[in-house]
PDB file of N, CA and C in Angstrom:
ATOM      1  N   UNK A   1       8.219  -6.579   9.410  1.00  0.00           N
ATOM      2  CA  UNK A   1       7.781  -5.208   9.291  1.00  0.00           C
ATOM      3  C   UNK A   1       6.252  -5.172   9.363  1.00  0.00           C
ATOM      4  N   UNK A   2       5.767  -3.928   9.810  1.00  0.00           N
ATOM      5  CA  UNK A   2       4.347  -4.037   9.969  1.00  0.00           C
ATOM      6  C   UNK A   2       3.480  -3.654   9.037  1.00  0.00           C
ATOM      7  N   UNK A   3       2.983  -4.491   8.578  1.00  0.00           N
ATOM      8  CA  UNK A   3       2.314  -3.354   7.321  1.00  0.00           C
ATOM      9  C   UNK A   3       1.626  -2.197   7.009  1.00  0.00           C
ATOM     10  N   UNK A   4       0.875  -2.697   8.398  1.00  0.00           N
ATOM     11  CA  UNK A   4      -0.308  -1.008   8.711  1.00  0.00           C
ATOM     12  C   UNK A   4       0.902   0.220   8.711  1.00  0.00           C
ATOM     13  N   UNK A   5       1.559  -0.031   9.482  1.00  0.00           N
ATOM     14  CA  UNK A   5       2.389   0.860   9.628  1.00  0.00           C
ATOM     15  C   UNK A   5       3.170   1.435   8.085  1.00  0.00           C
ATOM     16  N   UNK A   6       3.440   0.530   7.651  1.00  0.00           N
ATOM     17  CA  UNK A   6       4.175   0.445   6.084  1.00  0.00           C
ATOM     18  C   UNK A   6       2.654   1.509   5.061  1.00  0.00           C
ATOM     19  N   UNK A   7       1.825   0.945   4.823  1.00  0.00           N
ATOM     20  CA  UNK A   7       0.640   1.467   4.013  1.00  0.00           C
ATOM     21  C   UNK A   7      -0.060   2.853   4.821  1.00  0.00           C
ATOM     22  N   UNK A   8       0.471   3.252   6.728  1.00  0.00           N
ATOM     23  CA  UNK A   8       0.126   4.690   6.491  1.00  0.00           C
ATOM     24  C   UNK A   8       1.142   5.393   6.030  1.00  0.00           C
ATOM     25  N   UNK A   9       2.395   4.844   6.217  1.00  0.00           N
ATOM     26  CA  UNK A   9       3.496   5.845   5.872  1.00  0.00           C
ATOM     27  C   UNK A   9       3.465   5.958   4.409  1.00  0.00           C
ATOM     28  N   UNK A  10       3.299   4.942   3.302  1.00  0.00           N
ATOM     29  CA  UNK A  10       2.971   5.276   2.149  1.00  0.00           C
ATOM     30  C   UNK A  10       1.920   6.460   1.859  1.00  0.00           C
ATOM     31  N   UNK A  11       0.591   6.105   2.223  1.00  0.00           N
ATOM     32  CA  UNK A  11      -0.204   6.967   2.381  1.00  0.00           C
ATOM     33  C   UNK A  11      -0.156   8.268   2.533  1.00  0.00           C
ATOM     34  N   UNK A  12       0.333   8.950   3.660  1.00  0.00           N
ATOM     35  CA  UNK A  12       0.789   9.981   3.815  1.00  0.00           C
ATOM     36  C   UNK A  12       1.780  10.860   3.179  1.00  0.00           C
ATOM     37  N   UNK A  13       2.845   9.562   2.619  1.00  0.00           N
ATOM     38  CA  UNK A  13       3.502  10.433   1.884  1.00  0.00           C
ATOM     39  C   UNK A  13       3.009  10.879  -0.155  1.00  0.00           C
ATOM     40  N   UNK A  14       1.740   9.945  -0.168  1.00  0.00           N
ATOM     41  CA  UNK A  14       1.427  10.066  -1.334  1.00  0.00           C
ATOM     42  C   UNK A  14       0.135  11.422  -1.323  1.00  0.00           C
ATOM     43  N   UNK A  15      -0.765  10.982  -0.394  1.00  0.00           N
ATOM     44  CA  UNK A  15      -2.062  12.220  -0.236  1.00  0.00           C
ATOM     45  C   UNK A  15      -1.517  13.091   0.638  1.00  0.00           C
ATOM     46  N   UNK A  16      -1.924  14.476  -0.361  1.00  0.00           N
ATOM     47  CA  UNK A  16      -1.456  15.818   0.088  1.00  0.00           C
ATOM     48  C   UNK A  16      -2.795  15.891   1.553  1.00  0.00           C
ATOM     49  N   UNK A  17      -3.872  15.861   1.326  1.00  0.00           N
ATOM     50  CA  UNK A  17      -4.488  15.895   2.332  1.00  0.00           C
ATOM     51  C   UNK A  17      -5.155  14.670   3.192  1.00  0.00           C
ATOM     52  N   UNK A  18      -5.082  15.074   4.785  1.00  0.00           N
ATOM     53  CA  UNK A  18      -5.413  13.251   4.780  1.00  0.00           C
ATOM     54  C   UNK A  18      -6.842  13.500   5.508  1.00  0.00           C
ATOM     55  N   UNK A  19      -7.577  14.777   5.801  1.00  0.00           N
ATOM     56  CA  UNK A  19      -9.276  14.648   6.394  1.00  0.00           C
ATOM     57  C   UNK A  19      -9.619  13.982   6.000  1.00  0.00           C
ATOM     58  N   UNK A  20      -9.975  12.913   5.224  1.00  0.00           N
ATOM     59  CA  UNK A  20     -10.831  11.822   5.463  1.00  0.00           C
ATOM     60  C   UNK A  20     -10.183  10.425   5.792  1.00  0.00           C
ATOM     61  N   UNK A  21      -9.375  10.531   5.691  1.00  0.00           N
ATOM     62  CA  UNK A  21      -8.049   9.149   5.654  1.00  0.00           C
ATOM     63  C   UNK A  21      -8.334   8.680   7.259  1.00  0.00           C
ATOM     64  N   UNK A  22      -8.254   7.732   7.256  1.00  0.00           N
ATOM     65  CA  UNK A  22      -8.306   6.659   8.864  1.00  0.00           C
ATOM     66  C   UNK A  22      -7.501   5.638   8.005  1.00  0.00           C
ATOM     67  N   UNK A  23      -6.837   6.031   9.607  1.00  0.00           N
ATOM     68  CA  UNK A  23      -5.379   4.709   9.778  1.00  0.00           C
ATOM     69  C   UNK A  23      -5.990   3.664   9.842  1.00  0.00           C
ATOM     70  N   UNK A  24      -5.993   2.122   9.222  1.00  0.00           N
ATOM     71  CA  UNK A  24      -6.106   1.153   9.267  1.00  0.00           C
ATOM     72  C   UNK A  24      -5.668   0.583  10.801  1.00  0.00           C
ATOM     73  N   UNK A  25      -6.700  -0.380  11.355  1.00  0.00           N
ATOM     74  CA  UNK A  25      -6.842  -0.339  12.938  1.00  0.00           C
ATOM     75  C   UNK A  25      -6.000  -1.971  12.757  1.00  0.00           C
ATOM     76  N   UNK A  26      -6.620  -2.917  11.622  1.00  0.00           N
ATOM     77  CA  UNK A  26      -6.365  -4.571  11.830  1.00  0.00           C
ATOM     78  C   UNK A  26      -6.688  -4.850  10.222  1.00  0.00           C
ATOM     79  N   UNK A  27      -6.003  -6.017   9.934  1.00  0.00           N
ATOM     80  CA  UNK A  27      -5.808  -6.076   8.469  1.00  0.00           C
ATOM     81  C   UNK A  27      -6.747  -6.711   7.380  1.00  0.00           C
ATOM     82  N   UNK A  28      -7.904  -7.131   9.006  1.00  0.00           N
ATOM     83  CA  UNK A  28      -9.485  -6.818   7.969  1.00  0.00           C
ATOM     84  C   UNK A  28     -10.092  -5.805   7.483  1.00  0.00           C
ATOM     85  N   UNK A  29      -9.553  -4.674   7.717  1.00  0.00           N
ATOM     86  CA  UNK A  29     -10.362  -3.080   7.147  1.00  0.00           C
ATOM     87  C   UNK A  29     -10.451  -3.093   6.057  1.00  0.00           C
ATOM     88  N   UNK A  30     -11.602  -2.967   5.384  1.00  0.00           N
ATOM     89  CA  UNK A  30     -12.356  -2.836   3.890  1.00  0.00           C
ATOM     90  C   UNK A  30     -11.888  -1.430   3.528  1.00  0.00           C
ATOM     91  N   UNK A  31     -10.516  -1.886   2.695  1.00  0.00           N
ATOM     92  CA  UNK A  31     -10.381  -0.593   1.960  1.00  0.00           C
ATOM     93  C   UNK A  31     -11.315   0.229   1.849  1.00  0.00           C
ATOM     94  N   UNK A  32     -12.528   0.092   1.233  1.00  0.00           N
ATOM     95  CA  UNK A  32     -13.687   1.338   0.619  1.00  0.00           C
ATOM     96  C   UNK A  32     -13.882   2.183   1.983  1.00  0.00           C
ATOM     97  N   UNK A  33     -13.247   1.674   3.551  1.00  0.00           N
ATOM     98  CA  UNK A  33     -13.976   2.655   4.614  1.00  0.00           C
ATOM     99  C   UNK A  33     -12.399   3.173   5.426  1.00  0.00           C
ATOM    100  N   UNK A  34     -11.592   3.268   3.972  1.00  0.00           N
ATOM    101  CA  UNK A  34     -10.698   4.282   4.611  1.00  0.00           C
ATOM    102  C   UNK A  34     -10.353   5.644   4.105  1.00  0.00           C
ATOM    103  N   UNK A  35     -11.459   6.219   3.863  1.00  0.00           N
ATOM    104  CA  UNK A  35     -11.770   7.637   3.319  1.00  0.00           C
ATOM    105  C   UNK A  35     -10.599   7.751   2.374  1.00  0.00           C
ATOM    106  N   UNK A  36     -10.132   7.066   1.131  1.00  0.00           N
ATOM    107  CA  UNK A  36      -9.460   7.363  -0.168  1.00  0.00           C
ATOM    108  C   UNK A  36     -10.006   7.174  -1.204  1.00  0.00           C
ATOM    109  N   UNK A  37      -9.929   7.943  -1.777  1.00  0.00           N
ATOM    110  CA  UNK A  37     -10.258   8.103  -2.970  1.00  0.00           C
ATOM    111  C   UNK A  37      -9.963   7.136  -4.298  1.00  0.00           C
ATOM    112  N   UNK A  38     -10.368   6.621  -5.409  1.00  0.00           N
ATOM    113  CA  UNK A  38      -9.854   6.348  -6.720  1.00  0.00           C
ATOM    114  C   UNK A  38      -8.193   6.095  -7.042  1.00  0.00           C
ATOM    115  N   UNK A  39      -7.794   7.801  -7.129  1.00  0.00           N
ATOM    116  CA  UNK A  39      -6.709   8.306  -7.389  1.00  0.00           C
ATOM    117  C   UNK A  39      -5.937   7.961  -6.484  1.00  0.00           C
ATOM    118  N   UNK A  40      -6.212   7.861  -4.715  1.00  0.00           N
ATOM    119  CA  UNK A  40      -4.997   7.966  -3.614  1.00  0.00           C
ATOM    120  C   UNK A  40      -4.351   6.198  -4.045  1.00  0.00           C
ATOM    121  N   UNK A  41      -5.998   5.202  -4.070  1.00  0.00           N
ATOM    122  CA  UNK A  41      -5.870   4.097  -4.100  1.00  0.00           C
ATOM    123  C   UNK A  41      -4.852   3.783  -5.296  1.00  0.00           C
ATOM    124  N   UNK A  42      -4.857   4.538  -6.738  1.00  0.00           N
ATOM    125  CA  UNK A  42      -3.732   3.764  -7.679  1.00  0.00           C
ATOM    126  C   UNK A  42      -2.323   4.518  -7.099  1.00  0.00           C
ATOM    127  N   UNK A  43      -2.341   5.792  -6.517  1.00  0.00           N
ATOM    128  CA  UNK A  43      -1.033   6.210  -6.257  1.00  0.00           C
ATOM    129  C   UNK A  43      -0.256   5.550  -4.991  1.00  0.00           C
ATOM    130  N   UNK A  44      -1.159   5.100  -3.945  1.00  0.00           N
ATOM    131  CA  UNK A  44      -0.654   4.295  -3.060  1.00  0.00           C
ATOM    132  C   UNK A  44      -0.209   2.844  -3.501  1.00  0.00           C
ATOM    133  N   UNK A  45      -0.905   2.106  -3.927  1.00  0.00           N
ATOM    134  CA  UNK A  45      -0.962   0.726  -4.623  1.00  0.00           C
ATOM    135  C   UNK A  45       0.360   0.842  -6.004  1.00  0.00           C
ATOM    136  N   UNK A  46       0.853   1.639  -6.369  1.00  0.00           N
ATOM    137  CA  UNK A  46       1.929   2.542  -7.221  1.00  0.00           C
ATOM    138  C   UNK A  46       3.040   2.231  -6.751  1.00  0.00           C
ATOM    139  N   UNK A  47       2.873   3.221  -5.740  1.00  0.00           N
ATOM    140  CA  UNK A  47       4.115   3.143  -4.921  1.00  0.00           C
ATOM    141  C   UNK A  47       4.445   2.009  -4.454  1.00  0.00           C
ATOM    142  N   UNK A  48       3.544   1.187  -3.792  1.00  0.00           N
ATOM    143  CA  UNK A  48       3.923  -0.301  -2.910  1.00  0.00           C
ATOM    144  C   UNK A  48       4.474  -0.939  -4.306  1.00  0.00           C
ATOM    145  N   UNK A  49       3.797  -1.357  -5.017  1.00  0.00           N
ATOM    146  CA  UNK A  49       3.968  -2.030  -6.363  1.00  0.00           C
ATOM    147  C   UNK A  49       5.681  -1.839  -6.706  1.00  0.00           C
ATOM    148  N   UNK A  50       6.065  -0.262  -6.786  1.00  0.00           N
ATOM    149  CA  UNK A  50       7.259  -0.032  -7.245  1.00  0.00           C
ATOM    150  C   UNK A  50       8.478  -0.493  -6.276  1.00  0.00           C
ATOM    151  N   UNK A  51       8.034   0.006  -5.043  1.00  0.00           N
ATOM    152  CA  UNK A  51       8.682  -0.490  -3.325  1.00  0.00           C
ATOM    153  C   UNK A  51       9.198  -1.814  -3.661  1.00  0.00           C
ATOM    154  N   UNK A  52       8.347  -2.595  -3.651  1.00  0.00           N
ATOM    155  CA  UNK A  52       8.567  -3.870  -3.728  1.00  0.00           C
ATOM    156  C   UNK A  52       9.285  -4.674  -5.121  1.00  0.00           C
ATOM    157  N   UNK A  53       9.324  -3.853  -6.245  1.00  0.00           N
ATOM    158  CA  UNK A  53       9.834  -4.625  -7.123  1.00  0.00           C
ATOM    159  C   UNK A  53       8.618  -5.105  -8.009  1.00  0.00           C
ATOM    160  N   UNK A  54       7.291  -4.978  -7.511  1.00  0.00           N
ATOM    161  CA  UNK A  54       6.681  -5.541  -8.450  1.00  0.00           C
ATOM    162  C   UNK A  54       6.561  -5.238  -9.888  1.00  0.00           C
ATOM    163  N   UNK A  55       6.534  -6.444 -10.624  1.00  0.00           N
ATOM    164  CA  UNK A  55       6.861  -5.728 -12.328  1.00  0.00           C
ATOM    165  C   UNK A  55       5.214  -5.173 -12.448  1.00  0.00           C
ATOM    166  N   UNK A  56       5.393  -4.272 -13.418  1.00  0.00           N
ATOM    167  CA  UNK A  56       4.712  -3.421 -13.921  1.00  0.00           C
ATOM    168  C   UNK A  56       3.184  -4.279 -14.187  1.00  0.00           C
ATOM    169  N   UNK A  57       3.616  -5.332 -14.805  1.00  0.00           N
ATOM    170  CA  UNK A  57       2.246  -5.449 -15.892  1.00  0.00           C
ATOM    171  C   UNK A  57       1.741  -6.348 -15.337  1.00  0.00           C
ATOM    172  N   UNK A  58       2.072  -6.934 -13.693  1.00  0.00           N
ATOM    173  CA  UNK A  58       1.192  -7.717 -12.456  1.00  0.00           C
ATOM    174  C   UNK A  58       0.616  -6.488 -11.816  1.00  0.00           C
ATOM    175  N   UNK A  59       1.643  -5.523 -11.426  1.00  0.00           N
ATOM    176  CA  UNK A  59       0.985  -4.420 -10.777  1.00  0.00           C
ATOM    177  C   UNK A  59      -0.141  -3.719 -11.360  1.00  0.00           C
ATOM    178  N   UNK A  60      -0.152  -3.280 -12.570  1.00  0.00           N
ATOM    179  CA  UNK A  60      -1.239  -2.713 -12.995  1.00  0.00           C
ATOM    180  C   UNK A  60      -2.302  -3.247 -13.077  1.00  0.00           C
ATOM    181  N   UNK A  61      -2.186  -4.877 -12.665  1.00  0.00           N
ATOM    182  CA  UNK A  61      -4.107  -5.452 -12.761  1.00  0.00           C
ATOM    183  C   UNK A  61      -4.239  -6.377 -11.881  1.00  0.00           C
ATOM    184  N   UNK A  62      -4.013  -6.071 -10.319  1.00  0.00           N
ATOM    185  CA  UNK A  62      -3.963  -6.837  -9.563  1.00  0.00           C
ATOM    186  C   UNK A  62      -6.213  -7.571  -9.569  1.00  0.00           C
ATOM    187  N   UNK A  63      -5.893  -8.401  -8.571  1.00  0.00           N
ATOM    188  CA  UNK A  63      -7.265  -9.229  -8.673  1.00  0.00           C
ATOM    189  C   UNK A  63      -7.711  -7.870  -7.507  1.00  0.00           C
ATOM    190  N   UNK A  64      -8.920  -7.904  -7.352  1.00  0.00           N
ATOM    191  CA  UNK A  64      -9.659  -7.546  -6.381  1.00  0.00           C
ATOM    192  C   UNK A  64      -9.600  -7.508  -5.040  1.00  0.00           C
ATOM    193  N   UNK A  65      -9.152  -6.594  -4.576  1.00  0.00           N
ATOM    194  CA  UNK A  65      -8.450  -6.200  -3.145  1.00  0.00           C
ATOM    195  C   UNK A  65      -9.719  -5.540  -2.059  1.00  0.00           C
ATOM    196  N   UNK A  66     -10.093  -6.475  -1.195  1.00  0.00           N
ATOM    197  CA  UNK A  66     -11.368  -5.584  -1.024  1.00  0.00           C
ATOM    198  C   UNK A  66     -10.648  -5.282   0.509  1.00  0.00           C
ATOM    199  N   UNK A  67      -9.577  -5.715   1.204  1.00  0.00           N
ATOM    200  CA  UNK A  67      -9.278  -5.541   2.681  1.00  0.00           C
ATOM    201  C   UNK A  67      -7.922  -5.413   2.962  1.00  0.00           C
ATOM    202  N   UNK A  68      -7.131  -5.030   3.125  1.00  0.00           N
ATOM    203  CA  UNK A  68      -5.735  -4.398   3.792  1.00  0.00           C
ATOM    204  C   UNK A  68      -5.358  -5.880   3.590  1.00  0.00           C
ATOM    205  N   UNK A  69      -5.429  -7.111   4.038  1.00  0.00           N
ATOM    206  CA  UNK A  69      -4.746  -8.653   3.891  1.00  0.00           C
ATOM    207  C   UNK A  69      -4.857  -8.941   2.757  1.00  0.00           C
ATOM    208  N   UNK A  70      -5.637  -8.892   1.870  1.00  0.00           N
ATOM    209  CA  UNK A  70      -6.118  -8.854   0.003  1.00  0.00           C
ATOM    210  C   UNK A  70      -4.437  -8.245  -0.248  1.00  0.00           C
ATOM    211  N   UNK A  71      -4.369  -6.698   0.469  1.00  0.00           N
ATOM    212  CA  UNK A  71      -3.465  -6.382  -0.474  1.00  0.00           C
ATOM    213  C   UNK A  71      -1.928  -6.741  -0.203  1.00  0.00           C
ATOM    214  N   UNK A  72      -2.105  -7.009   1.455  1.00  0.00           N
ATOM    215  CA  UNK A  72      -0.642  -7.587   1.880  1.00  0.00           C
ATOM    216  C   UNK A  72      -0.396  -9.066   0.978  1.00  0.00           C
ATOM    217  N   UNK A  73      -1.190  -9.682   0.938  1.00  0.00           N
ATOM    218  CA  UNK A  73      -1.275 -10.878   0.208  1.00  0.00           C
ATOM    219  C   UNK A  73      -0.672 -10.854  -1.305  1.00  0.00           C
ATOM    220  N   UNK A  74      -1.302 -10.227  -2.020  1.00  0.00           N
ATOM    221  CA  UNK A  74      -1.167  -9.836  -3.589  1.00  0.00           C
ATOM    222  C   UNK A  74       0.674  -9.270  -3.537  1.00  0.00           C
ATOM    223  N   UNK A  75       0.980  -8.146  -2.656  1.00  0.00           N
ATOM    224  CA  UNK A  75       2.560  -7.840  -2.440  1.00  0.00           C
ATOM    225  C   UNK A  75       3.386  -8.823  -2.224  1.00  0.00           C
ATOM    226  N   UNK A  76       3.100  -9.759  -1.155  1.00  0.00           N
ATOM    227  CA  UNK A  76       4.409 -10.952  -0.859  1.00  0.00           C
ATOM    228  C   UNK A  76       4.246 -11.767  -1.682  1.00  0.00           C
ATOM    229  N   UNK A  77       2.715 -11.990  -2.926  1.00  0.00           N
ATOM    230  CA  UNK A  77       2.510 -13.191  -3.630  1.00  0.00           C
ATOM    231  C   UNK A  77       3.779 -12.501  -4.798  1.00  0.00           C
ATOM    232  N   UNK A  78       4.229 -11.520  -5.121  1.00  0.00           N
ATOM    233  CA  UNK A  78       4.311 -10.846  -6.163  1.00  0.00           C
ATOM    234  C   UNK A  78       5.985  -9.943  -5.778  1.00  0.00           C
ATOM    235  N   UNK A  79       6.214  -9.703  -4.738  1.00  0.00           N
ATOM    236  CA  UNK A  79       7.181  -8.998  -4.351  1.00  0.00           C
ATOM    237  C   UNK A  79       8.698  -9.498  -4.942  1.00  0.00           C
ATOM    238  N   UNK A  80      10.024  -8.621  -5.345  1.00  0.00           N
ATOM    239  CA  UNK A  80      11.127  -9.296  -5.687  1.00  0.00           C
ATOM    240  C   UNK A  80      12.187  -8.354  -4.495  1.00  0.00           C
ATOM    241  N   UNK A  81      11.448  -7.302  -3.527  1.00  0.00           N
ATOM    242  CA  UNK A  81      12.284  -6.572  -2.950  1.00  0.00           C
ATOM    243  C   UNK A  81      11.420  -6.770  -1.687  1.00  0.00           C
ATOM    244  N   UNK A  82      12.304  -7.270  -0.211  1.00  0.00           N
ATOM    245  CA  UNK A  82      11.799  -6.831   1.052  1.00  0.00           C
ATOM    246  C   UNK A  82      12.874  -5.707   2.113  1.00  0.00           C
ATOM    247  N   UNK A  83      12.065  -5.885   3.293  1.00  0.00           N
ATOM    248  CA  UNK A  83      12.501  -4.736   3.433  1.00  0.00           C
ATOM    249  C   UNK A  83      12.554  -4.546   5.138  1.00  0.00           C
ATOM    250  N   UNK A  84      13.325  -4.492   5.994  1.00  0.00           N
ATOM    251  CA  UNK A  84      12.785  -5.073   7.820  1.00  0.00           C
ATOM    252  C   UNK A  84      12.674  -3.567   8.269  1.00  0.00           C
ATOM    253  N   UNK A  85      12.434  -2.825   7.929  1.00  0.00           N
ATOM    254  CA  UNK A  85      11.564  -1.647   8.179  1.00  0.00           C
ATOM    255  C   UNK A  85      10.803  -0.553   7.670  1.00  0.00           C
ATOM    256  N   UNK A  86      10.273  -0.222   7.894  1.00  0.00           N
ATOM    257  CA  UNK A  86       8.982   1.004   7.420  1.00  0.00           C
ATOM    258  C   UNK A  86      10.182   1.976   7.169  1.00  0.00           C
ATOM    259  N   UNK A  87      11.071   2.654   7.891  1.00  0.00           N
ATOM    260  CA  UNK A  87      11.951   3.424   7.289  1.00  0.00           C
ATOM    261  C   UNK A  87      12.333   3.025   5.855  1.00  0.00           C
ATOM    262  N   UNK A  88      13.355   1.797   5.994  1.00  0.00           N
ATOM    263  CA  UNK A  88      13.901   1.560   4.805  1.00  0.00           C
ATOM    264  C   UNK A  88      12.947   1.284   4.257  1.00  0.00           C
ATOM    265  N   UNK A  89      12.255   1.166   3.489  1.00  0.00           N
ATOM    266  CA  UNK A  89      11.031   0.651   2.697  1.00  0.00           C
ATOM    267  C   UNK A  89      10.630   1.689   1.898  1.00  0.00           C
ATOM    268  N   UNK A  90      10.532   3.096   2.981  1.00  0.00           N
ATOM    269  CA  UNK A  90      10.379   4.357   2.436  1.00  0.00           C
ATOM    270  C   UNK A  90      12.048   5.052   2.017  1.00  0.00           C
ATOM    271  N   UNK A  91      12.390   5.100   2.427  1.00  0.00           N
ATOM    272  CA  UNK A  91      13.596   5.049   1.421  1.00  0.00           C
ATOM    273  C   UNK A  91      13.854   5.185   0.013  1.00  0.00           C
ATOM    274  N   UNK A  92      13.157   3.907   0.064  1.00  0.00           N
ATOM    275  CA  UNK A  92      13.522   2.904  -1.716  1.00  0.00           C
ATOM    276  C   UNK A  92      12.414   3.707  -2.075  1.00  0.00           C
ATOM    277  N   UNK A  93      12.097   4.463  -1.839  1.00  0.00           N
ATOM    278  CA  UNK A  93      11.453   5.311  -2.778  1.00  0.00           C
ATOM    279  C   UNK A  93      11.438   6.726  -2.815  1.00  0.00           C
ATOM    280  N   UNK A  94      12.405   7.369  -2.086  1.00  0.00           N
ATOM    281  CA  UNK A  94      12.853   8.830  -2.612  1.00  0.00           C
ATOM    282  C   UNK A  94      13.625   9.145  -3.533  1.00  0.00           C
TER     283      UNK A  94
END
């Protein structure tokens, strides 16, 4: 599954508005230059966390995520649920 693809569809379905939001191009993009906010960042990072199974009290203090691979990394280091598509993935969370 692709992840970019996986983290806009999260995205979108978490921020009501997306004007400043840019789709992640390659999985070096420095989070801080994808126009989200604080708030989008724990509600997105939330959701993946829950998606995946991650328990709670890894999810809530992950290490320092400064680039889209930081965070794919931290998910499969940590994950107990996968998933072979961006559909189903979103799914497991309606």
């Amino acid at each position: 599954m692709d992840f970019i693809e996986l983290f806009d569809a999260v995205v979108r379905d978490c921020k009501p508005m997306l004007d400043d939001y840019v789709k992640p191009e390659n999985m070096d993009v420095e989070l801080a230059n994808l126009g989200l906010d604080s708030l989008d960042y724990v509600l997105v990072f939330m959701t993946l966390g829950d998606m995946h199974g991650i328990p709670e009290e890894i999810a809530d203090s992950p290490p320092e995520l400064n680039t889209l691979q930081d965070a794919k990394d931290f998910i499969d280091e940590h994950r107990v649920r996968t998933f072979d598509s961006v559909e189903e993935a979103m799914r497991s969370i309606k």
